[in-house]
PDB file of N, CA and C in Angstrom:
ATOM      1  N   UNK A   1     104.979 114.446   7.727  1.00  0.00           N
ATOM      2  CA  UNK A   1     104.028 114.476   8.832  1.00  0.00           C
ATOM      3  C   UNK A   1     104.656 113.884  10.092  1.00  0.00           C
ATOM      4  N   UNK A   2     105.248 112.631  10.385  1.00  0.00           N
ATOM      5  CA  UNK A   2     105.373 112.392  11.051  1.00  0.00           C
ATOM      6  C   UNK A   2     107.218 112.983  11.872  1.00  0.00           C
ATOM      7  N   UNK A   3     107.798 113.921  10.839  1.00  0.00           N
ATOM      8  CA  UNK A   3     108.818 115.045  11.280  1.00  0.00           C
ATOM      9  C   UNK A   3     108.096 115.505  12.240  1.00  0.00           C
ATOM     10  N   UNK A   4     107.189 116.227  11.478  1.00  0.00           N
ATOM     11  CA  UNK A   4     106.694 116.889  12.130  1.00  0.00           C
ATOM     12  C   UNK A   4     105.949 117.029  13.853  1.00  0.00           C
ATOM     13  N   UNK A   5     105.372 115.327  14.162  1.00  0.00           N
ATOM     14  CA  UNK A   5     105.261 115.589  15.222  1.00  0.00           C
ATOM     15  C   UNK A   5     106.155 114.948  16.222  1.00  0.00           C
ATOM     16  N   UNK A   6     107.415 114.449  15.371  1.00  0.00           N
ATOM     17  CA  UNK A   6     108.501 114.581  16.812  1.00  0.00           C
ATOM     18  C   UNK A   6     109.109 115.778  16.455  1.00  0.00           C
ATOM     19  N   UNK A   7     108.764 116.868  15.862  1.00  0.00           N
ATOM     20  CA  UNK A   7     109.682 118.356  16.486  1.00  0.00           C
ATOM     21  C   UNK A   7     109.140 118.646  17.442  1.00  0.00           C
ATOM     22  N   UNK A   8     107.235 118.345  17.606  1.00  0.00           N
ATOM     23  CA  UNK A   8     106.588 119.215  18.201  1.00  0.00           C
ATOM     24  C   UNK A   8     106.278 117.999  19.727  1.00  0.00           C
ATOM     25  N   UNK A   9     106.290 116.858  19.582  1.00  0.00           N
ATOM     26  CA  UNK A   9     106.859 116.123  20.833  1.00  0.00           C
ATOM     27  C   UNK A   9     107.812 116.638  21.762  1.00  0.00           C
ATOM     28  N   UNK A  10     109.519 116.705  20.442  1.00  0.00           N
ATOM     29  CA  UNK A  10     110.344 117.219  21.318  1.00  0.00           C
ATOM     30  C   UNK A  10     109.970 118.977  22.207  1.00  0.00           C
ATOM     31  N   UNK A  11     109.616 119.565  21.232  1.00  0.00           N
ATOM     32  CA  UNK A  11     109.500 120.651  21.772  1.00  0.00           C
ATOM     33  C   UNK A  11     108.188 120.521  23.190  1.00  0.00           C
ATOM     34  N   UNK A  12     107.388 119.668  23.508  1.00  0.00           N
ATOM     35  CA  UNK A  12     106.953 119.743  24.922  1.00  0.00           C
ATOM     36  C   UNK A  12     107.311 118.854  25.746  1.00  0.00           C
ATOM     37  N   UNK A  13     108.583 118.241  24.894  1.00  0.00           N
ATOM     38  CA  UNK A  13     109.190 117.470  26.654  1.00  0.00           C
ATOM     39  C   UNK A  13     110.711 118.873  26.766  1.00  0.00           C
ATOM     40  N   UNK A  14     111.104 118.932  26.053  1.00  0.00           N
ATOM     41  CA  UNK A  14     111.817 120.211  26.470  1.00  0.00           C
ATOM     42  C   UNK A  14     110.968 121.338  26.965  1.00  0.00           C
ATOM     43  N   UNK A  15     109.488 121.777  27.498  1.00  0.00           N
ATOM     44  CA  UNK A  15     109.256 122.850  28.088  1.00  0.00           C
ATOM     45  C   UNK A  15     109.140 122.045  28.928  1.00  0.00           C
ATOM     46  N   UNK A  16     108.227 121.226  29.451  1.00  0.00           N
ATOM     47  CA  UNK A  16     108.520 120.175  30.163  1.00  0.00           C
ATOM     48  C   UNK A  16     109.393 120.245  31.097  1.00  0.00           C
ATOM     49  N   UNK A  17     110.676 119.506  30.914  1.00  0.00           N
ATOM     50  CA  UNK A  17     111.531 119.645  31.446  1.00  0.00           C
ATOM     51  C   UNK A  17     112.278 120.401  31.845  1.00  0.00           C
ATOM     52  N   UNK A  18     111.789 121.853  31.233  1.00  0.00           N
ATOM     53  CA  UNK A  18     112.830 123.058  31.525  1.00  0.00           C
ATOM     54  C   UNK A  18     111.885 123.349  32.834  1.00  0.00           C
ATOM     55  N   UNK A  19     110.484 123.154  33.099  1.00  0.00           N
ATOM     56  CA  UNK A  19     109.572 123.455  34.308  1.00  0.00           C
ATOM     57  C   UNK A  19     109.737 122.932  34.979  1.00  0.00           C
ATOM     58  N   UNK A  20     110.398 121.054  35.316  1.00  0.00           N
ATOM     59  CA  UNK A  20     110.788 120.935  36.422  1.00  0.00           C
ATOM     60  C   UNK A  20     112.105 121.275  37.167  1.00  0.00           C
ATOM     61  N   UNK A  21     112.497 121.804  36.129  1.00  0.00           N
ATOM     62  CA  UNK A  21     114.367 122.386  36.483  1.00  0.00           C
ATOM     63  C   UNK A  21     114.014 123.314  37.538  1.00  0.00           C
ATOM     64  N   UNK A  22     113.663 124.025  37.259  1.00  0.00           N
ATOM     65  CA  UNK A  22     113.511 125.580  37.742  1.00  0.00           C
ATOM     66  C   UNK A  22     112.615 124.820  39.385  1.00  0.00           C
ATOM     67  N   UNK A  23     113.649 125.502  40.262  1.00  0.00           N
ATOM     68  CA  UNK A  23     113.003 125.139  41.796  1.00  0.00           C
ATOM     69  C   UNK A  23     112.422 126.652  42.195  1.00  0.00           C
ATOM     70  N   UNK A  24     111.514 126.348  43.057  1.00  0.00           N
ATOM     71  CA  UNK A  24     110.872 127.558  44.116  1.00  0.00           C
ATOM     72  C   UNK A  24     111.188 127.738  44.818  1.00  0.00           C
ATOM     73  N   UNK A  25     111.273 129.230  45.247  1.00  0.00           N
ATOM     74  CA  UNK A  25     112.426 129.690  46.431  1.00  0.00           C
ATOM     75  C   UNK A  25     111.239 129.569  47.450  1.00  0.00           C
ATOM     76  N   UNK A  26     109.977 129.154  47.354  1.00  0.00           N
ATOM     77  CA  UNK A  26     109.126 129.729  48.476  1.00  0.00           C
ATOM     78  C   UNK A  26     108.696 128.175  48.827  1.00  0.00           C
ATOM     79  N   UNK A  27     108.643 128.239  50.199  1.00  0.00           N
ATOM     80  CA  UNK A  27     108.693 126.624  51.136  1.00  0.00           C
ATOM     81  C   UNK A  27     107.509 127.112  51.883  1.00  0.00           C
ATOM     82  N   UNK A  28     106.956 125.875  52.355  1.00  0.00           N
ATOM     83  CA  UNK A  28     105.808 125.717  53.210  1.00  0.00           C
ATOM     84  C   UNK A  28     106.130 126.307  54.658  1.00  0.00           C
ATOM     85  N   UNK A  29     105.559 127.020  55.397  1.00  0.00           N
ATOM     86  CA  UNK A  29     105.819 127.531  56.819  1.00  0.00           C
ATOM     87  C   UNK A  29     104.679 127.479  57.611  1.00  0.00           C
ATOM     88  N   UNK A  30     104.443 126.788  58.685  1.00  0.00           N
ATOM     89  CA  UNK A  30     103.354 127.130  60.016  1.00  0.00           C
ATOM     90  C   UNK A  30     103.563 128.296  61.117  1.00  0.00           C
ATOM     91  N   UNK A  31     102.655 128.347  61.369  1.00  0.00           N
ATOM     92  CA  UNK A  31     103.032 129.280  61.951  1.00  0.00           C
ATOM     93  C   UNK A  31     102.332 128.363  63.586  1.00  0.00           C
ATOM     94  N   UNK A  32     103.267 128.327  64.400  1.00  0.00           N
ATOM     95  CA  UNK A  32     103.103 127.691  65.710  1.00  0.00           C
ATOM     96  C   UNK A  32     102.731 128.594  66.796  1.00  0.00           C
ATOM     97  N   UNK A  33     102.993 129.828  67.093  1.00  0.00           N
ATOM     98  CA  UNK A  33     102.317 131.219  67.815  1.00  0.00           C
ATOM     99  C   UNK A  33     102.685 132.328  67.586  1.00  0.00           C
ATOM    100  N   UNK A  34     101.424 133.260  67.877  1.00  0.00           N
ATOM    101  CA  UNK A  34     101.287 134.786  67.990  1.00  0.00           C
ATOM    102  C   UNK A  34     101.681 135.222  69.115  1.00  0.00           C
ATOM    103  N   UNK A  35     102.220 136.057  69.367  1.00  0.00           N
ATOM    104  CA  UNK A  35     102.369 136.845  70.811  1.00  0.00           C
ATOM    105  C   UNK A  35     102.738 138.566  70.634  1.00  0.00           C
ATOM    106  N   UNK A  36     101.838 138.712  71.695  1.00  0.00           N
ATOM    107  CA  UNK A  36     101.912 140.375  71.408  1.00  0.00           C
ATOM    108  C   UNK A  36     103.544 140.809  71.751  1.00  0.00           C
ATOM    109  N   UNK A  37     103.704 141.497  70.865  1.00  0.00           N
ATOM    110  CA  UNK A  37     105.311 142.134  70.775  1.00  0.00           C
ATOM    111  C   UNK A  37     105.653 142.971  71.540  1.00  0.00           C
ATOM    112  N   UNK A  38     106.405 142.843  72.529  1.00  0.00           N
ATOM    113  CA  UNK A  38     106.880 143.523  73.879  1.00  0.00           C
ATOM    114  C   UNK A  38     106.757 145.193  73.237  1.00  0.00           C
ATOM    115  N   UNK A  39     106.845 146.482  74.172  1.00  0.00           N
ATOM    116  CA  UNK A  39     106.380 147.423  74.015  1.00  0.00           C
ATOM    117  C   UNK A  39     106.450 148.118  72.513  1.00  0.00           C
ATOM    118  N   UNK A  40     104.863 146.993  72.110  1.00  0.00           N
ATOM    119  CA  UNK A  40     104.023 147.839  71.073  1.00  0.00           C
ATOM    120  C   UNK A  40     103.210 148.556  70.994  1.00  0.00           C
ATOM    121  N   UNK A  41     103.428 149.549  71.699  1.00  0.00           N
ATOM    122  CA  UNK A  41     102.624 150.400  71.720  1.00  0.00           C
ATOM    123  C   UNK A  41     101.217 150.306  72.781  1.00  0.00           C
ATOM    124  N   UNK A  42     100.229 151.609  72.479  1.00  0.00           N
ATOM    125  CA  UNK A  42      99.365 151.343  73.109  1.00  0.00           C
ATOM    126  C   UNK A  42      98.151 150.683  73.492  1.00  0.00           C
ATOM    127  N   UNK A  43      97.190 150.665  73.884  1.00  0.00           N
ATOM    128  CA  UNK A  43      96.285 149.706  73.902  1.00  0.00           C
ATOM    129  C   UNK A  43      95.185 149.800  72.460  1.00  0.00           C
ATOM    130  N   UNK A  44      95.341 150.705  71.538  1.00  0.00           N
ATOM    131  CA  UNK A  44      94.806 150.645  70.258  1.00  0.00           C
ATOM    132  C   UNK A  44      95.285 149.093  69.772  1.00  0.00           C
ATOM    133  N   UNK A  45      93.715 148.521  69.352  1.00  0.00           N
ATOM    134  CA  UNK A  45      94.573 147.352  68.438  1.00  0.00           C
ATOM    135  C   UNK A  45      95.534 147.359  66.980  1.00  0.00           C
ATOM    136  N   UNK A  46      95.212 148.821  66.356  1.00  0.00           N
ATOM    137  CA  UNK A  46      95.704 148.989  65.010  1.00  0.00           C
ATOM    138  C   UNK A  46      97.179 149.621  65.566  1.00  0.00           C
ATOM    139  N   UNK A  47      97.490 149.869  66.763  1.00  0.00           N
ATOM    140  CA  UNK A  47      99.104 149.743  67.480  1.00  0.00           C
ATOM    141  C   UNK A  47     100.222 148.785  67.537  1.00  0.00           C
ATOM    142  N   UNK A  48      99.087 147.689  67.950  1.00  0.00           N
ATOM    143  CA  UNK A  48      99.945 146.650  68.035  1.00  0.00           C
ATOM    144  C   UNK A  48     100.742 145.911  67.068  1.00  0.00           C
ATOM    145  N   UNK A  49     101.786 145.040  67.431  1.00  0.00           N
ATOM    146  CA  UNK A  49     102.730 144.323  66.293  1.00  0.00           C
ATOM    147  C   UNK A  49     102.572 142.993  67.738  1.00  0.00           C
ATOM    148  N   UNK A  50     103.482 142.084  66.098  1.00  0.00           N
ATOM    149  CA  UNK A  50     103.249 140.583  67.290  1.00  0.00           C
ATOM    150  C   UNK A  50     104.370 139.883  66.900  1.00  0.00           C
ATOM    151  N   UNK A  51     104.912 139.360  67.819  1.00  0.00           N
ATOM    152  CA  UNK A  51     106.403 138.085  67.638  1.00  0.00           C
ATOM    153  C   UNK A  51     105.789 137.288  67.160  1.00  0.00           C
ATOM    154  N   UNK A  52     105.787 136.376  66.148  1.00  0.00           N
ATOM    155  CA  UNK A  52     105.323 135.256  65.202  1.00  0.00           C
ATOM    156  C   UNK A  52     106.098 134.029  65.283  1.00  0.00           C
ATOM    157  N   UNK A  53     105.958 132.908  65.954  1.00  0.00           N
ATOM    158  CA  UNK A  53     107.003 131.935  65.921  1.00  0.00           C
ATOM    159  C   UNK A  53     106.463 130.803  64.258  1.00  0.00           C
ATOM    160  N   UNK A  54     107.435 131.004  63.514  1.00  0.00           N
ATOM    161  CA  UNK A  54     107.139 130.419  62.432  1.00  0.00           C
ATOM    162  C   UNK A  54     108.212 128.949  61.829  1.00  0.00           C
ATOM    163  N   UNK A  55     107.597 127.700  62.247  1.00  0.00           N
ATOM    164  CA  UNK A  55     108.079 127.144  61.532  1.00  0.00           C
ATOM    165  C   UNK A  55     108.457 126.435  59.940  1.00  0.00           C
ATOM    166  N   UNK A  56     110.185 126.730  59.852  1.00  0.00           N
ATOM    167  CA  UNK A  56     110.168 126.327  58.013  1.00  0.00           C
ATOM    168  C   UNK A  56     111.137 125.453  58.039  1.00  0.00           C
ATOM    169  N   UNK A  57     110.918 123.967  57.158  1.00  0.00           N
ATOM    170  CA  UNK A  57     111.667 123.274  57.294  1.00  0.00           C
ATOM    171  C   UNK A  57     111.910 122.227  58.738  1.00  0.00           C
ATOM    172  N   UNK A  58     113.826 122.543  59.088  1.00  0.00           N
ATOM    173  CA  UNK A  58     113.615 122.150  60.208  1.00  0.00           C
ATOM    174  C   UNK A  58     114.496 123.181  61.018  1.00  0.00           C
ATOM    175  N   UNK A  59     113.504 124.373  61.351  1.00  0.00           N
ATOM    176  CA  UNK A  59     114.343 126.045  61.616  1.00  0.00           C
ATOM    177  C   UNK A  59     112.935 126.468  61.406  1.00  0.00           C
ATOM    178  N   UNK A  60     112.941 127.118  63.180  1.00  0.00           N
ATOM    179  CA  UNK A  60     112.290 127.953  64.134  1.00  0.00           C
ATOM    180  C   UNK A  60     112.552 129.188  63.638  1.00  0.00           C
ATOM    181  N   UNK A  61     111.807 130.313  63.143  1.00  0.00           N
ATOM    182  CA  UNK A  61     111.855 131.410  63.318  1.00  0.00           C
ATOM    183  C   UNK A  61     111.057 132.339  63.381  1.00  0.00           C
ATOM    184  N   UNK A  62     111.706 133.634  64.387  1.00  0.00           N
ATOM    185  CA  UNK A  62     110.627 134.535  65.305  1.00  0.00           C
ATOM    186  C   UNK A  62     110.769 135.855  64.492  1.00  0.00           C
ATOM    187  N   UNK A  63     109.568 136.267  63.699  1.00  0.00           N
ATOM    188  CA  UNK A  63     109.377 137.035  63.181  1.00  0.00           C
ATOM    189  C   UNK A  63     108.761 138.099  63.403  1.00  0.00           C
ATOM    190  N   UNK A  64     109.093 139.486  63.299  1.00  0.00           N
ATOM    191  CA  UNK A  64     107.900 140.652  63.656  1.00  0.00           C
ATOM    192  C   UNK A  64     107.001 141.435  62.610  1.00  0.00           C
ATOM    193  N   UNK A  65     105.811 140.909  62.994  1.00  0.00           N
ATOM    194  CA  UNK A  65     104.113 141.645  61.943  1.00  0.00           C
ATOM    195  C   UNK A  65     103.468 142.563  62.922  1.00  0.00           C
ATOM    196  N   UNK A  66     103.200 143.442  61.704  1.00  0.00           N
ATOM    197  CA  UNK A  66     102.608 144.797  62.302  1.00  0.00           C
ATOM    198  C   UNK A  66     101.442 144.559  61.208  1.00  0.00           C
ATOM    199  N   UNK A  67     100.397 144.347  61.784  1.00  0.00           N
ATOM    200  CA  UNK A  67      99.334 143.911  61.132  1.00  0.00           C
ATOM    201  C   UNK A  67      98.527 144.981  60.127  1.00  0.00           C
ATOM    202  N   UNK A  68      98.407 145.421  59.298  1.00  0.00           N
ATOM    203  CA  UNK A  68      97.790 146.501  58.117  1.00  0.00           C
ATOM    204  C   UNK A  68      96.966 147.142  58.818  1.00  0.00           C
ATOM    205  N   UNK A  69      96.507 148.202  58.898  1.00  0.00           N
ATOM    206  CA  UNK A  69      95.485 148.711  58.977  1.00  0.00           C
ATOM    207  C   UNK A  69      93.665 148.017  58.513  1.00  0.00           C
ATOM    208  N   UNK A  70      92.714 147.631  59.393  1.00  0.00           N
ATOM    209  CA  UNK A  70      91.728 147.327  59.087  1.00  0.00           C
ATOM    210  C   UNK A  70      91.806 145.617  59.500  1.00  0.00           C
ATOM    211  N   UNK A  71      93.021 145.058  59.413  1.00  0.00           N
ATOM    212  CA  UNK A  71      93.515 143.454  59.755  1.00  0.00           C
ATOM    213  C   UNK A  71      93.147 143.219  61.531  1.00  0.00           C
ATOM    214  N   UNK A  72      92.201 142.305  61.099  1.00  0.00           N
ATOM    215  CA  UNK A  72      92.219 141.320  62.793  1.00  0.00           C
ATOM    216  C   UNK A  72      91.914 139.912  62.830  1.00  0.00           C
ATOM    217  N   UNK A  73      92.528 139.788  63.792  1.00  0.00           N
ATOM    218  CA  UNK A  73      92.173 137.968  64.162  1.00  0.00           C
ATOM    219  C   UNK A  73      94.234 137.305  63.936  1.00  0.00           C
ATOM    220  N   UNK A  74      95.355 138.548  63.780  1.00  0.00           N
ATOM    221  CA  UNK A  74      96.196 137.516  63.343  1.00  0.00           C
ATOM    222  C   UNK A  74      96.651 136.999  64.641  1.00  0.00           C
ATOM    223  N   UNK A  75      96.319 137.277  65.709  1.00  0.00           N
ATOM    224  CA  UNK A  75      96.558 136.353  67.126  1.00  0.00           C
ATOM    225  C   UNK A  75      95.415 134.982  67.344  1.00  0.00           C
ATOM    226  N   UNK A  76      94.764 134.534  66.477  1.00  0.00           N
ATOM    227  CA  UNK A  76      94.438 133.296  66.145  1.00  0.00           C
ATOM    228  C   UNK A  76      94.512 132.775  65.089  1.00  0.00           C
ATOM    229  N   UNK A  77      96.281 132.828  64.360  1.00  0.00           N
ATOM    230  CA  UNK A  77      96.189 132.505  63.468  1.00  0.00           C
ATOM    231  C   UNK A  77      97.445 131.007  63.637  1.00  0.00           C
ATOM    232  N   UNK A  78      97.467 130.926  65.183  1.00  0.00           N
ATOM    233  CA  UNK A  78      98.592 129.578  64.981  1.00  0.00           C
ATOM    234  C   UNK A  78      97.772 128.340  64.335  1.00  0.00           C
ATOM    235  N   UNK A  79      98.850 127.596  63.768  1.00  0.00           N
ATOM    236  CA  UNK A  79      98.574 126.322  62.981  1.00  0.00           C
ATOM    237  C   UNK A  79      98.165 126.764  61.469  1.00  0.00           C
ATOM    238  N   UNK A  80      98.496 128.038  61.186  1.00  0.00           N
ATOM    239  CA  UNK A  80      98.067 128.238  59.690  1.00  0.00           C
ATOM    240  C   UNK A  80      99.336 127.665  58.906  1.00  0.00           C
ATOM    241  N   UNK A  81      98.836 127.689  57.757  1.00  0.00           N
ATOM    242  CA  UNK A  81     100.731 127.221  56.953  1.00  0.00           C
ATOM    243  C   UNK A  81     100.170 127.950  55.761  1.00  0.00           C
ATOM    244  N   UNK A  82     101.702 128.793  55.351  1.00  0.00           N
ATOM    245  CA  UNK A  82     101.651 129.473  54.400  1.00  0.00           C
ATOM    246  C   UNK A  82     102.959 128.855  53.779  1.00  0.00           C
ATOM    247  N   UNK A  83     102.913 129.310  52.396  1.00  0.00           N
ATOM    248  CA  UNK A  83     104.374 129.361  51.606  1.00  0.00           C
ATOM    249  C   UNK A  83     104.668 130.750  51.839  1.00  0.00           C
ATOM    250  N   UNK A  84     106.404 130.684  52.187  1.00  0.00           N
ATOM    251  CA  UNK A  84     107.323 131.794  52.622  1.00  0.00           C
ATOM    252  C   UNK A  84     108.557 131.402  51.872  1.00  0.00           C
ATOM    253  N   UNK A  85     108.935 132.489  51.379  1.00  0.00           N
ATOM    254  CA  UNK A  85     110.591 132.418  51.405  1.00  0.00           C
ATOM    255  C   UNK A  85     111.051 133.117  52.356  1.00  0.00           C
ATOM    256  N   UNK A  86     112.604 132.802  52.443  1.00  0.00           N
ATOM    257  CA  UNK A  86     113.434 132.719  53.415  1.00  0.00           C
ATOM    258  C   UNK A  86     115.043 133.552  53.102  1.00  0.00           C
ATOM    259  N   UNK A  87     114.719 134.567  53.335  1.00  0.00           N
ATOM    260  CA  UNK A  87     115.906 135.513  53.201  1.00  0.00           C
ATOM    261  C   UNK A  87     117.230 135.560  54.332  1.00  0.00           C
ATOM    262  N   UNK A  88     118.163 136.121  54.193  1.00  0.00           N
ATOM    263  CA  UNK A  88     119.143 136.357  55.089  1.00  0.00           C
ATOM    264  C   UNK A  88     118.610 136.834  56.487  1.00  0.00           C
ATOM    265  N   UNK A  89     117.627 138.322  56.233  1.00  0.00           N
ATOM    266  CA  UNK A  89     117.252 139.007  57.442  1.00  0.00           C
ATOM    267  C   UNK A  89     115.841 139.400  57.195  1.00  0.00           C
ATOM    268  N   UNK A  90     114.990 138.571  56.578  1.00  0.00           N
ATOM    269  CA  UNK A  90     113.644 138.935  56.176  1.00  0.00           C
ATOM    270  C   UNK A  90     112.991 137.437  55.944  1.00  0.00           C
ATOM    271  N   UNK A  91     111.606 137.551  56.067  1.00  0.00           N
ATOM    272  CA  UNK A  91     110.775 136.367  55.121  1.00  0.00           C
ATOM    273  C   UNK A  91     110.150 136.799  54.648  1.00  0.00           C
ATOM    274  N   UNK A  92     109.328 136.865  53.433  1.00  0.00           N
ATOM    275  CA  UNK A  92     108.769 137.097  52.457  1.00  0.00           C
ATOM    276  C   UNK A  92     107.606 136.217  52.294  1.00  0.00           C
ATOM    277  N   UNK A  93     106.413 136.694  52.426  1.00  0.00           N
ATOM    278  CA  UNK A  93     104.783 135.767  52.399  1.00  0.00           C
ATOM    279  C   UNK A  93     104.274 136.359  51.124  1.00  0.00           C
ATOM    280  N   UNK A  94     103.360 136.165  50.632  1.00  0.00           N
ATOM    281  CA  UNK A  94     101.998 136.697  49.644  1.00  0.00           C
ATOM    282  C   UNK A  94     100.920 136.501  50.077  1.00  0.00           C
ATOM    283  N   UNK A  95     100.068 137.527  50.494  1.00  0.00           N
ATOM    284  CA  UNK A  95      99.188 137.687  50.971  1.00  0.00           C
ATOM    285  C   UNK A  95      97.750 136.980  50.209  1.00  0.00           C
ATOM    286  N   UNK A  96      96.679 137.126  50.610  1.00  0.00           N
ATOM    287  CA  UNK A  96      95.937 136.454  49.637  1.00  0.00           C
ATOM    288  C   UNK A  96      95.812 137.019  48.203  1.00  0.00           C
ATOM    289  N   UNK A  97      95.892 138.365  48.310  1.00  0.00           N
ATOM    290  CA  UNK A  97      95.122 139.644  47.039  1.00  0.00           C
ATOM    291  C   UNK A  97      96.847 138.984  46.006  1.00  0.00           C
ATOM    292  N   UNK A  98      97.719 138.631  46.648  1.00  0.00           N
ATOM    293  CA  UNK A  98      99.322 138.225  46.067  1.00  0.00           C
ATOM    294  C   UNK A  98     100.343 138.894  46.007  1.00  0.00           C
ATOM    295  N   UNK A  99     100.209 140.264  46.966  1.00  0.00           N
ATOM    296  CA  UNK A  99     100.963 141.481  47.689  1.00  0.00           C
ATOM    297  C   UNK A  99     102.116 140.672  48.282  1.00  0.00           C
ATOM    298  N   UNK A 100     103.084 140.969  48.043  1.00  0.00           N
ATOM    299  CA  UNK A 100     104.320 140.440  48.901  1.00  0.00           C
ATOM    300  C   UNK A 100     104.731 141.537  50.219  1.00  0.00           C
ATOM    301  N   UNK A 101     104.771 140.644  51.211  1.00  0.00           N
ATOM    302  CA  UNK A 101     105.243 141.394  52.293  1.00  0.00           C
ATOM    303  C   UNK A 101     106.584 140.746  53.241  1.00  0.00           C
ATOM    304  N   UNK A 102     107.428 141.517  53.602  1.00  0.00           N
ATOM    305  CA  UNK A 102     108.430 140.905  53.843  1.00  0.00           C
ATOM    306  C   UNK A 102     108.633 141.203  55.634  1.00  0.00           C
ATOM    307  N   UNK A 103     108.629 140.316  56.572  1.00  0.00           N
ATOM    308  CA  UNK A 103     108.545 140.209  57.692  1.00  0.00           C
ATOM    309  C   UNK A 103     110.112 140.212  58.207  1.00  0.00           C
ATOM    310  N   UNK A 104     110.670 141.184  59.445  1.00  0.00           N
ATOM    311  CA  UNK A 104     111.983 140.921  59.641  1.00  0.00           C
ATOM    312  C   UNK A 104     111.883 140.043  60.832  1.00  0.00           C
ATOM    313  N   UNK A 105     113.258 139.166  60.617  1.00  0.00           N
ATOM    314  CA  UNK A 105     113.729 137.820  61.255  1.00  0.00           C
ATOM    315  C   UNK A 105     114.038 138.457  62.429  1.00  0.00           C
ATOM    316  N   UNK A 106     114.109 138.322  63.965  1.00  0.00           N
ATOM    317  CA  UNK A 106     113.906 138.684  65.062  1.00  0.00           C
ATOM    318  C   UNK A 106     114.981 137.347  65.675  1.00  0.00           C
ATOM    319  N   UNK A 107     115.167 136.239  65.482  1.00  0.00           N
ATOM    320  CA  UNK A 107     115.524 135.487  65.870  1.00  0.00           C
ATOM    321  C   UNK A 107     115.560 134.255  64.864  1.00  0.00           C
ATOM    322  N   UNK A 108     116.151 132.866  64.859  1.00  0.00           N
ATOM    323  CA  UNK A 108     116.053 131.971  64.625  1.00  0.00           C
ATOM    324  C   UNK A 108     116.665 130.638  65.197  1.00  0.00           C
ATOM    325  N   UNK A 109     116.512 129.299  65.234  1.00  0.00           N
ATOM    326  CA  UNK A 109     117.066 127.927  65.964  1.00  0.00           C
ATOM    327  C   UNK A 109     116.692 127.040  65.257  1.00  0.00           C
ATOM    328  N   UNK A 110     117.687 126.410  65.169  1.00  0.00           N
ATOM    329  CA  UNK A 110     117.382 124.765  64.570  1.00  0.00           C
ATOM    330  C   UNK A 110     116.681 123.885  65.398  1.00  0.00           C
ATOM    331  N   UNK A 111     115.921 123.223  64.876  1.00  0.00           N
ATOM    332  CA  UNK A 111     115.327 122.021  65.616  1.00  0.00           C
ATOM    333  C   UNK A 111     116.174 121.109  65.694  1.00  0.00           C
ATOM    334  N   UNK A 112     115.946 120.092  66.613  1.00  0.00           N
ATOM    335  CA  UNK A 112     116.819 119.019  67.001  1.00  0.00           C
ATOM    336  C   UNK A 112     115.856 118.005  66.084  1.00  0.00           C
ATOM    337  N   UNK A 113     116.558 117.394  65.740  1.00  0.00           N
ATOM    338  CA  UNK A 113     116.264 116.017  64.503  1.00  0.00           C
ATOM    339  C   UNK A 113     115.580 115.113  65.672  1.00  0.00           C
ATOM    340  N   UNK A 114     114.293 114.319  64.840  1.00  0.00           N
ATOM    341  CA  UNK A 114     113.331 113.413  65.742  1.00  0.00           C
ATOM    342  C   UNK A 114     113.866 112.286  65.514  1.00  0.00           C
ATOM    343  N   UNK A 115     113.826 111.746  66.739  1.00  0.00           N
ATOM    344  CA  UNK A 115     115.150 110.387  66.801  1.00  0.00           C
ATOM    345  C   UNK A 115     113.596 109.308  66.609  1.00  0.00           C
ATOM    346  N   UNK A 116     113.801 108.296  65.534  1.00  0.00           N
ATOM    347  CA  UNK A 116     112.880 107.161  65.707  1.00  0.00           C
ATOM    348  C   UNK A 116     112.538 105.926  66.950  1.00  0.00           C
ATOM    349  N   UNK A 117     111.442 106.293  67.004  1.00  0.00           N
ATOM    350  CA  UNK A 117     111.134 105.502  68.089  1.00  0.00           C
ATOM    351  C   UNK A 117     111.045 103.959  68.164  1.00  0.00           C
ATOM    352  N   UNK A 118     111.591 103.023  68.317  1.00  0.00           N
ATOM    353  CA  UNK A 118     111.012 101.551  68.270  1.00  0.00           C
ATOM    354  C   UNK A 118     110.231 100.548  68.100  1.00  0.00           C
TER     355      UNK A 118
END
């Protein structure tokens, strides 16, 4: 009996531990502003696309969304924070329904490190 429950001890600190091994590629991101995306089209709102300034980490980046069909309100969506991963030339969100959509990188900048104040 008591084999028995250190096999089965060991066996849930080894799943355990194999779950905190394993890291997530997907990081917290805000999104700091919307702005309508230089010539997108016409004055239809289901036309438009928008430059997204999204911060991840400590790295600015300007992303372009072309909002779904039937989607509004994403020009009041600064100060939201989503989890994103972070590709070479894409970011990658999950939507609420858990649809992955992958946004292309338009730009990016490092932030300058916040010097402590006194």
């Amino acid at each position: 009996m008591r084999r028995q429950v250190c096999v089965v001890l060991t066996c849930i600190a080894a799943a355990c531990a194999s779950g905190q091994t394993t890291a997530s590629k997907y990081q917290p991101g805000t999104i700091m502003e919307v702005t309508p995306h230089p010539n997108s089209g016409g004055s239809n709102s289901s036309d438009k696309s928008y430059d997204i300034s999204l911060k991840v980490g400590k790295t600015m980046y300007i992303v372009w969304f072309t909002p779904p069909p039937g989607t509004v309100g994403i020009q009041y969506s600064a100060g939201q924070e989503l989890l994103v991963s972070v590709g070479s030339k894409d970011i990658t969100y999950n939507d609420m329904l858990g649809n992955s959509h992958k946004l292309l990188i338009l730009s990016r900048k490092s932030l300058p490190e916040k010097s402590a104040q006194p």
